[in-house]
PDB file of N, CA and C in Angstrom:
ATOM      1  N   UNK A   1      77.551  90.615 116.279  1.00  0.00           N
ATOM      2  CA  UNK A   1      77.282  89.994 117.552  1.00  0.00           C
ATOM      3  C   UNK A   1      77.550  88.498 117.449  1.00  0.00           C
ATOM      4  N   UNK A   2      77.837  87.932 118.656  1.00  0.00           N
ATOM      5  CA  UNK A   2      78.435  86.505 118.302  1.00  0.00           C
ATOM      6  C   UNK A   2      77.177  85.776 118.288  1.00  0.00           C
ATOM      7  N   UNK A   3      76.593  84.750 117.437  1.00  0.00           N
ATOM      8  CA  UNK A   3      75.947  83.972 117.213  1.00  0.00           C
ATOM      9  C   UNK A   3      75.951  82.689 118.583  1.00  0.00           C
ATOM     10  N   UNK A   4      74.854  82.802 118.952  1.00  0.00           N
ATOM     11  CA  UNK A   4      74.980  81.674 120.183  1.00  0.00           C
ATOM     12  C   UNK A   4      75.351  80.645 119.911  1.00  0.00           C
ATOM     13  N   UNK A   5      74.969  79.998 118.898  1.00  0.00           N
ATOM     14  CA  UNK A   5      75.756  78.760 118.563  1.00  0.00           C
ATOM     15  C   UNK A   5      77.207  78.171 118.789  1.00  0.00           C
ATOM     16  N   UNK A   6      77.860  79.675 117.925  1.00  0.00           N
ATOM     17  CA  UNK A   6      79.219  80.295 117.855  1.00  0.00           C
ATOM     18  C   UNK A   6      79.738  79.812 119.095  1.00  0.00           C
ATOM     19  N   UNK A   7      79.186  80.759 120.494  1.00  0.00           N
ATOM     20  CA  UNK A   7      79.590  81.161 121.460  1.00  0.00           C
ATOM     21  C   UNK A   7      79.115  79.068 122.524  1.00  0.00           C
ATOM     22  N   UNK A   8      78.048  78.772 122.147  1.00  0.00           N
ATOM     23  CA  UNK A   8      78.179  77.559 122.457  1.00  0.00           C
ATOM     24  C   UNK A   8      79.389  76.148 121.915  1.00  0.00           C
ATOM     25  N   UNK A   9      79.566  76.824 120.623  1.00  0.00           N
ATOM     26  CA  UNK A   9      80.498  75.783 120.406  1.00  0.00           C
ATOM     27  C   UNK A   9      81.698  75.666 121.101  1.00  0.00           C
ATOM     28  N   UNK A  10      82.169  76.991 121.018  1.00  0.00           N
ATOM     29  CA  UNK A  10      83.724  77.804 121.574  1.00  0.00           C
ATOM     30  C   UNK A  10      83.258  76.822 123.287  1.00  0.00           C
ATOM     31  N   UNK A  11      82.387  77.243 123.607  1.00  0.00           N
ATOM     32  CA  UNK A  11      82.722  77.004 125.062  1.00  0.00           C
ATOM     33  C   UNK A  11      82.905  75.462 125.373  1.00  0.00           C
ATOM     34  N   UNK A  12      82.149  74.645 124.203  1.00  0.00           N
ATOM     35  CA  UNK A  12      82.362  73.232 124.488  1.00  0.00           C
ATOM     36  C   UNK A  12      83.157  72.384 123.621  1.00  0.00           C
ATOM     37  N   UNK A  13      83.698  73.384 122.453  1.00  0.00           N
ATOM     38  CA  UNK A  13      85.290  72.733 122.679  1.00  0.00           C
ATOM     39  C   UNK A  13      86.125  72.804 123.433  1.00  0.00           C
ATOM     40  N   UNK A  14      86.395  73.870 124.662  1.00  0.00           N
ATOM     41  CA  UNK A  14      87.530  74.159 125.588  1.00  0.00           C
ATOM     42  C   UNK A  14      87.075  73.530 126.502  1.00  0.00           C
ATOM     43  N   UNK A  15      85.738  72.682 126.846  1.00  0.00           N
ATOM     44  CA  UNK A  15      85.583  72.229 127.618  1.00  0.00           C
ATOM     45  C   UNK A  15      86.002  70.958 127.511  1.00  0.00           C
ATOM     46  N   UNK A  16      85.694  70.195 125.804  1.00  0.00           N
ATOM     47  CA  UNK A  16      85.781  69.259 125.933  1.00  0.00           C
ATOM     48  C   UNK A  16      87.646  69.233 125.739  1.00  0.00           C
ATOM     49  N   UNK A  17      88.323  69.781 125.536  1.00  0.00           N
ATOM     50  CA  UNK A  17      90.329  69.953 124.866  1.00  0.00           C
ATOM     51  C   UNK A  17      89.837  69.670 126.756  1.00  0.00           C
ATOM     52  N   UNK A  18      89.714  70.201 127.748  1.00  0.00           N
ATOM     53  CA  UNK A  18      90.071  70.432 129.014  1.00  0.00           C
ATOM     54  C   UNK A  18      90.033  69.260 130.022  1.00  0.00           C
ATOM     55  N   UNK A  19      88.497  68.673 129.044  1.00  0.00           N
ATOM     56  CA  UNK A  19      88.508  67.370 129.984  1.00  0.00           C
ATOM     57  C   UNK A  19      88.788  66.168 129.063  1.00  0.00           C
ATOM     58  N   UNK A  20      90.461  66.084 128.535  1.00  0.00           N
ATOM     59  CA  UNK A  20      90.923  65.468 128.053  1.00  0.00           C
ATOM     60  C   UNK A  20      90.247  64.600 126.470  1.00  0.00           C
ATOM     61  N   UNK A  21      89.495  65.601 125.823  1.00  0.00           N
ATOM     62  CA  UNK A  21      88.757  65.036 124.527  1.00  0.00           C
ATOM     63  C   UNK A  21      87.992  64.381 124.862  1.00  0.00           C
ATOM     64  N   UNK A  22      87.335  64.534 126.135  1.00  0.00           N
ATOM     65  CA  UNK A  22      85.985  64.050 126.314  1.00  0.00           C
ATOM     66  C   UNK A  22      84.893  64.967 126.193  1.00  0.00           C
ATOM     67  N   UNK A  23      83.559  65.102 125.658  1.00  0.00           N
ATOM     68  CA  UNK A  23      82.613  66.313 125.720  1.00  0.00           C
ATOM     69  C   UNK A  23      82.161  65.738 126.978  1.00  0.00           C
ATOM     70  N   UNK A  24      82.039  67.282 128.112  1.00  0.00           N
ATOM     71  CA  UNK A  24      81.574  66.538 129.511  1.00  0.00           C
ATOM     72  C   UNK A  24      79.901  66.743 128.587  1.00  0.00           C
ATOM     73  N   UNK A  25      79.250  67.312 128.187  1.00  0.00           N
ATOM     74  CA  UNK A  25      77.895  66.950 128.026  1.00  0.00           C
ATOM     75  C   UNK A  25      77.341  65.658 127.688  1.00  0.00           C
ATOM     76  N   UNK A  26      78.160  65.299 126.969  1.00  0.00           N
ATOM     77  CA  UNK A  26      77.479  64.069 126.093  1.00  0.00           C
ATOM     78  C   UNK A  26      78.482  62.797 126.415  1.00  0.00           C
ATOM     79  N   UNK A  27      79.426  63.064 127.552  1.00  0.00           N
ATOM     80  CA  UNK A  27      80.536  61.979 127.693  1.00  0.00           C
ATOM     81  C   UNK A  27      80.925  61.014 126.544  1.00  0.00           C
ATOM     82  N   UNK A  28      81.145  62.052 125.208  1.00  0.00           N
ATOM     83  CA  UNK A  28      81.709  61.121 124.369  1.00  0.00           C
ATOM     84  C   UNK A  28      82.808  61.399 123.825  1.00  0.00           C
ATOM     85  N   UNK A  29      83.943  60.702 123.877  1.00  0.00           N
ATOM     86  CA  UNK A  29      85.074  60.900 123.369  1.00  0.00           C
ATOM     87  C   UNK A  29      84.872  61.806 121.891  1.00  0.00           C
ATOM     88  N   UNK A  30      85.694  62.950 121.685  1.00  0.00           N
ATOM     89  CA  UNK A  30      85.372  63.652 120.074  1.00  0.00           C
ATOM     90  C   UNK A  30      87.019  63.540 119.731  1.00  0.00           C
ATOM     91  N   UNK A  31      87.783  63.912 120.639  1.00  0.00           N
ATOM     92  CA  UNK A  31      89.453  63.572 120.612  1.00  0.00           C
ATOM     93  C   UNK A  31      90.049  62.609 121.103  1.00  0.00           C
ATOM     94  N   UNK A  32      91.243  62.192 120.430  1.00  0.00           N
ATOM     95  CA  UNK A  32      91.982  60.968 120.800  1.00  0.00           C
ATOM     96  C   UNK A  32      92.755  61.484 121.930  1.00  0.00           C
ATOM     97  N   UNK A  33      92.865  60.785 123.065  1.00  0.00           N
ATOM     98  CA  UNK A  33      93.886  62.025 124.010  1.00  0.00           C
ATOM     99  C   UNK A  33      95.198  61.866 123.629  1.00  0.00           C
ATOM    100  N   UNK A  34      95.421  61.143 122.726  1.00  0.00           N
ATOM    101  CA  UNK A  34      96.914  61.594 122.446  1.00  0.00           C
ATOM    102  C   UNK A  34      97.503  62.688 121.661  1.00  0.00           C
ATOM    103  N   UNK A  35      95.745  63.719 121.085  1.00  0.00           N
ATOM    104  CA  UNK A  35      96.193  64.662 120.393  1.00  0.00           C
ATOM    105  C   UNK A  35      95.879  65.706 121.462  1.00  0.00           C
ATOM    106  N   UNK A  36      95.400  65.806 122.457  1.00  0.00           N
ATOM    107  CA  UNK A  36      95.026  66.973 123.455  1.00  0.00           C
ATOM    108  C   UNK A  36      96.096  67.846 123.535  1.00  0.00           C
ATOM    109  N   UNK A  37      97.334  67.069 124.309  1.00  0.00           N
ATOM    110  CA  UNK A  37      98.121  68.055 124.470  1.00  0.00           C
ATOM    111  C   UNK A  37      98.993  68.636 123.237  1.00  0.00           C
ATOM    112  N   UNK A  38      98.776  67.832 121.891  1.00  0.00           N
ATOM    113  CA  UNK A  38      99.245  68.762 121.091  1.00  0.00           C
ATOM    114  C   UNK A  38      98.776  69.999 120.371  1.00  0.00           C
ATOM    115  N   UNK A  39      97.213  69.805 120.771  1.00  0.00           N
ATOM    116  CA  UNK A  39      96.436  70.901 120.402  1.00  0.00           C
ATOM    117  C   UNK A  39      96.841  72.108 121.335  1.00  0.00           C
ATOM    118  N   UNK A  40      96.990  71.484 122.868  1.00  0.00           N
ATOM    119  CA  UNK A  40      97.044  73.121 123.546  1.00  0.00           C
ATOM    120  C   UNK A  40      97.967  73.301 123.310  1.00  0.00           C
ATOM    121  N   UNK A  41      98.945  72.871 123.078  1.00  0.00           N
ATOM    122  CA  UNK A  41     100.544  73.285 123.002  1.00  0.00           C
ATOM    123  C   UNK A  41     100.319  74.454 121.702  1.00  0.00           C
ATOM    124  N   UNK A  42      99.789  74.126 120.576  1.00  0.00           N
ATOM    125  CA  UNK A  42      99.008  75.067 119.322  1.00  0.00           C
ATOM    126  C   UNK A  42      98.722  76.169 119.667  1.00  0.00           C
ATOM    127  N   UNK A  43      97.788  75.981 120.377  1.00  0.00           N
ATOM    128  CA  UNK A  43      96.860  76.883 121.098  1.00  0.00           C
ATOM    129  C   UNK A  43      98.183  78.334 121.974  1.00  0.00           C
ATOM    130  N   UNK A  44      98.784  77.474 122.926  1.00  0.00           N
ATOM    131  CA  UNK A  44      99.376  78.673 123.474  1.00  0.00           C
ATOM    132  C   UNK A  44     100.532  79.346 123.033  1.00  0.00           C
ATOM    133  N   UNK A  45     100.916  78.337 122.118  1.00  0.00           N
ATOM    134  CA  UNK A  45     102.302  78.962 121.308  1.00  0.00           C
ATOM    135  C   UNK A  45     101.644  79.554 119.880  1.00  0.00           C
ATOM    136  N   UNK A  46     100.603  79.956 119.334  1.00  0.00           N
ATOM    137  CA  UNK A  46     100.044  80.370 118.266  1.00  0.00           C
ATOM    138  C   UNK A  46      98.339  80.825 118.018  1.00  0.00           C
ATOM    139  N   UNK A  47      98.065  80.791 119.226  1.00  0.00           N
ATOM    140  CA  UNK A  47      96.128  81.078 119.487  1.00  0.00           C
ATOM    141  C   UNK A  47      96.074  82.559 119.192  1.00  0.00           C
ATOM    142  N   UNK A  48      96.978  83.337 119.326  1.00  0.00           N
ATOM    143  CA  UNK A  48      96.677  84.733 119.675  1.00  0.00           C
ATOM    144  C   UNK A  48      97.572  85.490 118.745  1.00  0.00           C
ATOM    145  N   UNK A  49      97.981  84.678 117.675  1.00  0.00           N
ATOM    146  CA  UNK A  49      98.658  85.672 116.909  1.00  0.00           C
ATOM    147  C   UNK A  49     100.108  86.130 117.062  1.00  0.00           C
ATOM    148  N   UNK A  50     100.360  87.191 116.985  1.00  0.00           N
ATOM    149  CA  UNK A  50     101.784  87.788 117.400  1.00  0.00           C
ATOM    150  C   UNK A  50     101.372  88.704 118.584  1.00  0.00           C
ATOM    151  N   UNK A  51     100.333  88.219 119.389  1.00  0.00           N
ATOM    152  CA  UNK A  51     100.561  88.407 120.599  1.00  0.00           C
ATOM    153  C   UNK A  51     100.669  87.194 121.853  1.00  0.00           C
ATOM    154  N   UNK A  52     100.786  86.053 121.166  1.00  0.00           N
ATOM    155  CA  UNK A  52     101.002  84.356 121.802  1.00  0.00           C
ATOM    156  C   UNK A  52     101.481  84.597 122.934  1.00  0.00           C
ATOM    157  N   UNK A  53     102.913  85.080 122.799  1.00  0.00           N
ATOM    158  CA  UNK A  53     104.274  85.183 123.957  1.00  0.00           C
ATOM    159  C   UNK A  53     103.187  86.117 125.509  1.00  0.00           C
ATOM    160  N   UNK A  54     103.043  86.717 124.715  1.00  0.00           N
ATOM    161  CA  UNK A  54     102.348  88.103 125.561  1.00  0.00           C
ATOM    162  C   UNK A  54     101.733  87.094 126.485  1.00  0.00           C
ATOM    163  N   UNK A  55     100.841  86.939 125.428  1.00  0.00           N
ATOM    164  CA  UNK A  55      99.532  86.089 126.358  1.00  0.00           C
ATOM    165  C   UNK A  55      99.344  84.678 127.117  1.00  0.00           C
ATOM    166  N   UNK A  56     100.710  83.902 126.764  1.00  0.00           N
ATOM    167  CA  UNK A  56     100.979  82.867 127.495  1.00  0.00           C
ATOM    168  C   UNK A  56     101.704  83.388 128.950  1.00  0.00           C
ATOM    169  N   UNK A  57     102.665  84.197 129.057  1.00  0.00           N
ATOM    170  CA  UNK A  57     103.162  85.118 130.410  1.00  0.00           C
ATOM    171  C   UNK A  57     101.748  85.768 131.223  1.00  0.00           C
ATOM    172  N   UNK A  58     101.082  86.567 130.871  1.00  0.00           N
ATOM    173  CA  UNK A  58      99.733  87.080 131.294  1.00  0.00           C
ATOM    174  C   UNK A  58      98.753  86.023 131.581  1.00  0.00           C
ATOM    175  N   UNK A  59      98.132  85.444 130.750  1.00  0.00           N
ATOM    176  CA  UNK A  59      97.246  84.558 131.647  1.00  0.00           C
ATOM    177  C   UNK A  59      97.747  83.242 131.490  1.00  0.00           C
ATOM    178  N   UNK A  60      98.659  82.475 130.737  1.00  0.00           N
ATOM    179  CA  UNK A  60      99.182  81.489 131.273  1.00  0.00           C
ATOM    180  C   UNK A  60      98.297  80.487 131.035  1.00  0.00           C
ATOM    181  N   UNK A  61      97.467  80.527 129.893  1.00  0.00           N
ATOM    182  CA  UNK A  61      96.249  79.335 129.284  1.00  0.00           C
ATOM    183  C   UNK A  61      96.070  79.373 127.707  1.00  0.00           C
ATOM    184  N   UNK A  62      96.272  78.305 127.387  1.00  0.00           N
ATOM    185  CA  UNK A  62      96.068  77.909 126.238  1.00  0.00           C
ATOM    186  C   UNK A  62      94.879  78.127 125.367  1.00  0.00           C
ATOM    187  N   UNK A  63      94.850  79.111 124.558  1.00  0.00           N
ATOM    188  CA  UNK A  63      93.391  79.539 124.223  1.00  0.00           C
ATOM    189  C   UNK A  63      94.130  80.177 122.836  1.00  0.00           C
ATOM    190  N   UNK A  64      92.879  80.252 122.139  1.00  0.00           N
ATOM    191  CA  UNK A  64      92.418  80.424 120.650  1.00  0.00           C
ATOM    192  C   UNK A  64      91.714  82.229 120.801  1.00  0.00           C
ATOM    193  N   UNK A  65      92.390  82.925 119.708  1.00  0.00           N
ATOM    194  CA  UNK A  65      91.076  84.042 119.588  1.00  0.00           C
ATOM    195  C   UNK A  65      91.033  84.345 118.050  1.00  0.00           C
ATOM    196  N   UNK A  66      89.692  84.698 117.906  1.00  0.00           N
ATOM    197  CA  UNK A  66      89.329  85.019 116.347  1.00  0.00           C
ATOM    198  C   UNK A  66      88.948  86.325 116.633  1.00  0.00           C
ATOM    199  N   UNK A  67      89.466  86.661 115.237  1.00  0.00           N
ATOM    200  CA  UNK A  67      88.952  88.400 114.824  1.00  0.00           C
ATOM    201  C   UNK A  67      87.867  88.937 115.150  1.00  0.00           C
ATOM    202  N   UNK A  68      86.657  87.846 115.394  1.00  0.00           N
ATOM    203  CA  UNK A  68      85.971  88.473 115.893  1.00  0.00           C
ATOM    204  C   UNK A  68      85.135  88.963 116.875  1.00  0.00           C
ATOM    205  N   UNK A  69      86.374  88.758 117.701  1.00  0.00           N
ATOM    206  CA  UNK A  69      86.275  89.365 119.159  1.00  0.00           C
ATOM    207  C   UNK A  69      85.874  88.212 120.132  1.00  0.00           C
ATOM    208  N   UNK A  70      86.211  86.923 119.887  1.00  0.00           N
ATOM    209  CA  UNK A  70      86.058  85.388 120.871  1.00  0.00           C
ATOM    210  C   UNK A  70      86.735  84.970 120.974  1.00  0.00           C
ATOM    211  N   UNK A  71      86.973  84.545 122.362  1.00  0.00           N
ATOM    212  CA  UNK A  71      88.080  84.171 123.241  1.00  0.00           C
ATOM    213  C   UNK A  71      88.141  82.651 123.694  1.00  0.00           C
ATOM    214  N   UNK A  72      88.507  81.258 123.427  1.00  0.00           N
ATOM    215  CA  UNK A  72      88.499  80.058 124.196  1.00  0.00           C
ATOM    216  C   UNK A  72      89.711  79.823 124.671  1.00  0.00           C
ATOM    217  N   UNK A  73      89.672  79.976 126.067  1.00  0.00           N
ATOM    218  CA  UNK A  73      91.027  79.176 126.788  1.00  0.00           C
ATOM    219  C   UNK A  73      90.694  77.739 127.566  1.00  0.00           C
ATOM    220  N   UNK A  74      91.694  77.430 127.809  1.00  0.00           N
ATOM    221  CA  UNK A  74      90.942  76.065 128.524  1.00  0.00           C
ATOM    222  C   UNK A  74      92.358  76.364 129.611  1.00  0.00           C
ATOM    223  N   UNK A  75      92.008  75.597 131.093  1.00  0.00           N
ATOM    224  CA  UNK A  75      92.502  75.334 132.213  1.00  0.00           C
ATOM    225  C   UNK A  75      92.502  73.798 132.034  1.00  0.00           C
ATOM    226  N   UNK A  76      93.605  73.356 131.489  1.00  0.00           N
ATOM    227  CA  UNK A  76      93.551  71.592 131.137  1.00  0.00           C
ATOM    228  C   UNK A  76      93.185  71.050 132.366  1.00  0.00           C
ATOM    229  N   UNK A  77      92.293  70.002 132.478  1.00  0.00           N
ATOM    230  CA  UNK A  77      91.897  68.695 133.717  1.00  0.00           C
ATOM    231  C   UNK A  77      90.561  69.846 134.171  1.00  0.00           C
ATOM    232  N   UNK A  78      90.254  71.264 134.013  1.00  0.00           N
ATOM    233  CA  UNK A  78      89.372  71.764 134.806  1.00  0.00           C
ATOM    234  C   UNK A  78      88.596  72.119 133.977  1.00  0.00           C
ATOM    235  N   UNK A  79      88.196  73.003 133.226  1.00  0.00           N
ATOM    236  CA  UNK A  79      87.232  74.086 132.307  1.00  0.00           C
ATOM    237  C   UNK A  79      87.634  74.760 130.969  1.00  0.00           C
ATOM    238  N   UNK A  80      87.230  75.420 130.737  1.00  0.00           N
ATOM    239  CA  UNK A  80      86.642  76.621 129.530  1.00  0.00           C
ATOM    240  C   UNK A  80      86.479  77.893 130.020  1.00  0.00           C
ATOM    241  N   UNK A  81      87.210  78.743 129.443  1.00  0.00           N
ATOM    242  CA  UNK A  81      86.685  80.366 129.640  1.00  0.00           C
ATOM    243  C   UNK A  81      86.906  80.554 128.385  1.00  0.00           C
ATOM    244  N   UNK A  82      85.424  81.257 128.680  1.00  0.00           N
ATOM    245  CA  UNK A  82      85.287  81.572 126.841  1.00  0.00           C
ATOM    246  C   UNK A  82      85.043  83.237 127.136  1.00  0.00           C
ATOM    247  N   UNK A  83      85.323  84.433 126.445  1.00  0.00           N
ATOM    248  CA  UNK A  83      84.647  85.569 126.639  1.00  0.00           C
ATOM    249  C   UNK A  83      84.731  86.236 125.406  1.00  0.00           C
ATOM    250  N   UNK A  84      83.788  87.313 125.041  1.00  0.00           N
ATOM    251  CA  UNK A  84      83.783  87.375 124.034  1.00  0.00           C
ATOM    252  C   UNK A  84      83.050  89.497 123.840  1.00  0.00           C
ATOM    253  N   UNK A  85      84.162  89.946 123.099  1.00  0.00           N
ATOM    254  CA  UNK A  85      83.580  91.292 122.860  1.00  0.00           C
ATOM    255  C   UNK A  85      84.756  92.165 121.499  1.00  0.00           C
ATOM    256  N   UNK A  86      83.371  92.382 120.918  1.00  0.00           N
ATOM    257  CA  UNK A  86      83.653  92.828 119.533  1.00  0.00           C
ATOM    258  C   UNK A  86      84.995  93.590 118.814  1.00  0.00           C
ATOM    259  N   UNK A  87      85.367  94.758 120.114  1.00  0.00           N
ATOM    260  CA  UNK A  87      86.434  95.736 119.867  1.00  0.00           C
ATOM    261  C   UNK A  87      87.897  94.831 119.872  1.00  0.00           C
ATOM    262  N   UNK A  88      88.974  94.916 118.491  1.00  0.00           N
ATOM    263  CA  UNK A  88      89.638  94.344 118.656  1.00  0.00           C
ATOM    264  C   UNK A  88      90.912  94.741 118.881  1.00  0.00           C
ATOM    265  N   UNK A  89      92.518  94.244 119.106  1.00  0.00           N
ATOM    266  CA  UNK A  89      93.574  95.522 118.904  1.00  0.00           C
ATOM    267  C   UNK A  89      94.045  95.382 117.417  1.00  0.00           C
ATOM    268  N   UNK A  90      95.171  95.298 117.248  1.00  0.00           N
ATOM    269  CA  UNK A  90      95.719  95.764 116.300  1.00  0.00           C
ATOM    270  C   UNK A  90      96.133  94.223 115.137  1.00  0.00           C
ATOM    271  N   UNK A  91      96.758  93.467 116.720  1.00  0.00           N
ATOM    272  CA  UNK A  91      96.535  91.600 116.646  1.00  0.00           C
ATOM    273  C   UNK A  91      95.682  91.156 116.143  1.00  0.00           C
ATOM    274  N   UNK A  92      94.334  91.971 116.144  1.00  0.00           N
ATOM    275  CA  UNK A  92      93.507  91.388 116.148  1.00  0.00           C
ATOM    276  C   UNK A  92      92.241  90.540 117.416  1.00  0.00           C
ATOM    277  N   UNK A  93      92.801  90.501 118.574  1.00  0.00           N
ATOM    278  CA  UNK A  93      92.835  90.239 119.680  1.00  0.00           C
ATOM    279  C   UNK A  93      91.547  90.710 120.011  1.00  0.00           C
ATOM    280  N   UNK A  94      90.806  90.240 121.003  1.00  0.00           N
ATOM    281  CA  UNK A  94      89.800  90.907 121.639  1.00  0.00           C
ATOM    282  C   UNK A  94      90.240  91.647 123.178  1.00  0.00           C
ATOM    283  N   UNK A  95      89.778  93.353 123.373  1.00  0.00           N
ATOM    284  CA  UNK A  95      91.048  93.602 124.377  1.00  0.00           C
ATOM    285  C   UNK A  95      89.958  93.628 125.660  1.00  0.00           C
ATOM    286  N   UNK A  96      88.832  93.718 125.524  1.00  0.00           N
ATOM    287  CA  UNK A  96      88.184  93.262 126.612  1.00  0.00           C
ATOM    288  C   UNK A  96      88.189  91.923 127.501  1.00  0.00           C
ATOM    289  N   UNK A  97      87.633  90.646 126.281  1.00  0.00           N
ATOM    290  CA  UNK A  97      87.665  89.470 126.228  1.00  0.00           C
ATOM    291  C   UNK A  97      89.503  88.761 127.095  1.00  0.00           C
ATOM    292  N   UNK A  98      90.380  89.653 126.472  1.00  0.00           N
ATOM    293  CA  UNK A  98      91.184  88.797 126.963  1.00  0.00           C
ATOM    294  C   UNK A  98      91.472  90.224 128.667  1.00  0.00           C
ATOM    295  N   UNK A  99      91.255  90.927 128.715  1.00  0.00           N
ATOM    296  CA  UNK A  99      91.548  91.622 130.346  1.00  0.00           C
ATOM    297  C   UNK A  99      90.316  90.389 131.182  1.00  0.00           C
ATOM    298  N   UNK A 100      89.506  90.208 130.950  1.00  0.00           N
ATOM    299  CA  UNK A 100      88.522  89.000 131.389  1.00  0.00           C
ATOM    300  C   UNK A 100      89.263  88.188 131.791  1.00  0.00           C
ATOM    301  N   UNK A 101      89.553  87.302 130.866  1.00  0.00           N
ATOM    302  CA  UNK A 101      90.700  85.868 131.568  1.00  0.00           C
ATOM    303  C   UNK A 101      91.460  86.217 131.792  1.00  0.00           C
ATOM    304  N   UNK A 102      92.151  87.171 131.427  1.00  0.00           N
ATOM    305  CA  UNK A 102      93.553  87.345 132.222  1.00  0.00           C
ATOM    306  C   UNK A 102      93.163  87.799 133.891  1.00  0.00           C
ATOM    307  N   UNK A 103      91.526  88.308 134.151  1.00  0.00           N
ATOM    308  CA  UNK A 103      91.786  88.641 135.358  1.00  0.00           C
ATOM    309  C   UNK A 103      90.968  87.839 136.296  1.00  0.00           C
ATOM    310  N   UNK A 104      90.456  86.410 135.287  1.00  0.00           N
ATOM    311  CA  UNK A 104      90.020  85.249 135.855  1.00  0.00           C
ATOM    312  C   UNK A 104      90.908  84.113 136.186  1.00  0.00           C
ATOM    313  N   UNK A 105      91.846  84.486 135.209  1.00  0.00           N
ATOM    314  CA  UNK A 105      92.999  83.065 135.314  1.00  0.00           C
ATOM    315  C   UNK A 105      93.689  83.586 136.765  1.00  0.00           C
ATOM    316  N   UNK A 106      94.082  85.013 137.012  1.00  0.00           N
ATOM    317  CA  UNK A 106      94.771  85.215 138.000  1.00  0.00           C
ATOM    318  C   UNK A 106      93.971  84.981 139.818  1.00  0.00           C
ATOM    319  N   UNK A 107      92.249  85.439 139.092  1.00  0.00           N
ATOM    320  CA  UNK A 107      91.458  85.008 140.635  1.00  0.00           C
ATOM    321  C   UNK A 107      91.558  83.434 140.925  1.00  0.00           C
ATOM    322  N   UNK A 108      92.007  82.830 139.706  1.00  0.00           N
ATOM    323  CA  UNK A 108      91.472  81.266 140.664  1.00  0.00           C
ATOM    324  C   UNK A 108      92.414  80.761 140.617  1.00  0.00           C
ATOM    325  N   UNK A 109      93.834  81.742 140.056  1.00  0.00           N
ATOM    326  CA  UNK A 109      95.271  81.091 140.131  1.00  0.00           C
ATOM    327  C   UNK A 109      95.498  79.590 139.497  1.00  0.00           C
ATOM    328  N   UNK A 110      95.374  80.099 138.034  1.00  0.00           N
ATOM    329  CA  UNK A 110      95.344  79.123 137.435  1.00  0.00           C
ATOM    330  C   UNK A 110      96.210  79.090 136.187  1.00  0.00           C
ATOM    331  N   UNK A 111      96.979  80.293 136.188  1.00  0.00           N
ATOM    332  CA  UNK A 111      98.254  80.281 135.301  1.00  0.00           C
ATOM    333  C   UNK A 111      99.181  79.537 135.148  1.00  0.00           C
ATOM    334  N   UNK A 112      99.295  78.502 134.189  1.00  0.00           N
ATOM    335  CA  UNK A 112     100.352  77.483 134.206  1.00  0.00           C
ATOM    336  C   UNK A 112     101.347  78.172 134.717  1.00  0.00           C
ATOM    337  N   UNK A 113     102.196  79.412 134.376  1.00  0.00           N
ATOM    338  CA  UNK A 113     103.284  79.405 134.698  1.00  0.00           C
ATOM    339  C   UNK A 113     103.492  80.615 135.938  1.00  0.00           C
ATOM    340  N   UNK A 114     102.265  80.917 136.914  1.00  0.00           N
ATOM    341  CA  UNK A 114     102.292  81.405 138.054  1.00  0.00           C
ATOM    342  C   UNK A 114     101.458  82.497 137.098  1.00  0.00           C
ATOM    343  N   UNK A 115     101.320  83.927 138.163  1.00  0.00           N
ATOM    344  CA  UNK A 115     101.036  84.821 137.872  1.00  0.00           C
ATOM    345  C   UNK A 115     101.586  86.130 136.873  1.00  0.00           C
ATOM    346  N   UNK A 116     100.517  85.958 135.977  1.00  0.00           N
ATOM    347  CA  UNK A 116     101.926  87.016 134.964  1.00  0.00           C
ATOM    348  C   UNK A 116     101.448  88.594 135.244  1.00  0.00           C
ATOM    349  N   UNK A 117     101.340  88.869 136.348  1.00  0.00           N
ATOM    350  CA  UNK A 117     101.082  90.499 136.913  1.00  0.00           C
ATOM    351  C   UNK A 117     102.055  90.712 137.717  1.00  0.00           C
TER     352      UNK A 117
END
């Protein structure tokens, strides 16, 4: 089970990568913004494994997943979606966690590169 901590951290690093390496909690710079966008660029070309490609077309957000079943994307200038569930695929991937954002990124239309459905 994910450790709250875990699941608190995840959510306020994508919050803080989102609002330009600022933590909105504590409004303190933790990143230089001149590394932001090289982190998401990381993030969406390599967050997900050898399923990256997949998952940059589908939900179209720069996000990180670990084996064990946690999900951080960030919507740069806006938020964090973090989701998180144990069962993984083959990637490694969480296949719940990511049908989640993929079917959050598409409600608030927030796919960098339009809708990947």
């Amino acid at each position: 089970m994910l450790d709250r901590s875990e699941g608190e951290a995840a959510r306020g690093d994508g919050a803080t990568l989102a609002n330009n390496g600022v933590n909105p909690v504590t409004n303190q710079r933790v990143l230089d913004t001149k590394y932001v966008p090289k982190v998401l660029a990381i993030m969406m070309t390599a967050g997900f494994y050898d399923e990256s490609g997949l998952w940059a077309y589908t939900a179209g957000l720069p996000a990180k997943t670990g084996v064990g079943g946690g999900i951080v994307a960030v919507v740069p200038g806006r938020m964090a979606i973090v989701g998180f569930s144990p069962r993984v695929n083959e990637a490694g991937n969480s296949v719940r966690a990511m049908k989640a954002i993929e079917y959050i990124s598409d409600q608030l239309g927030v796919n960098i590169f339009g809708s990947g459905r």
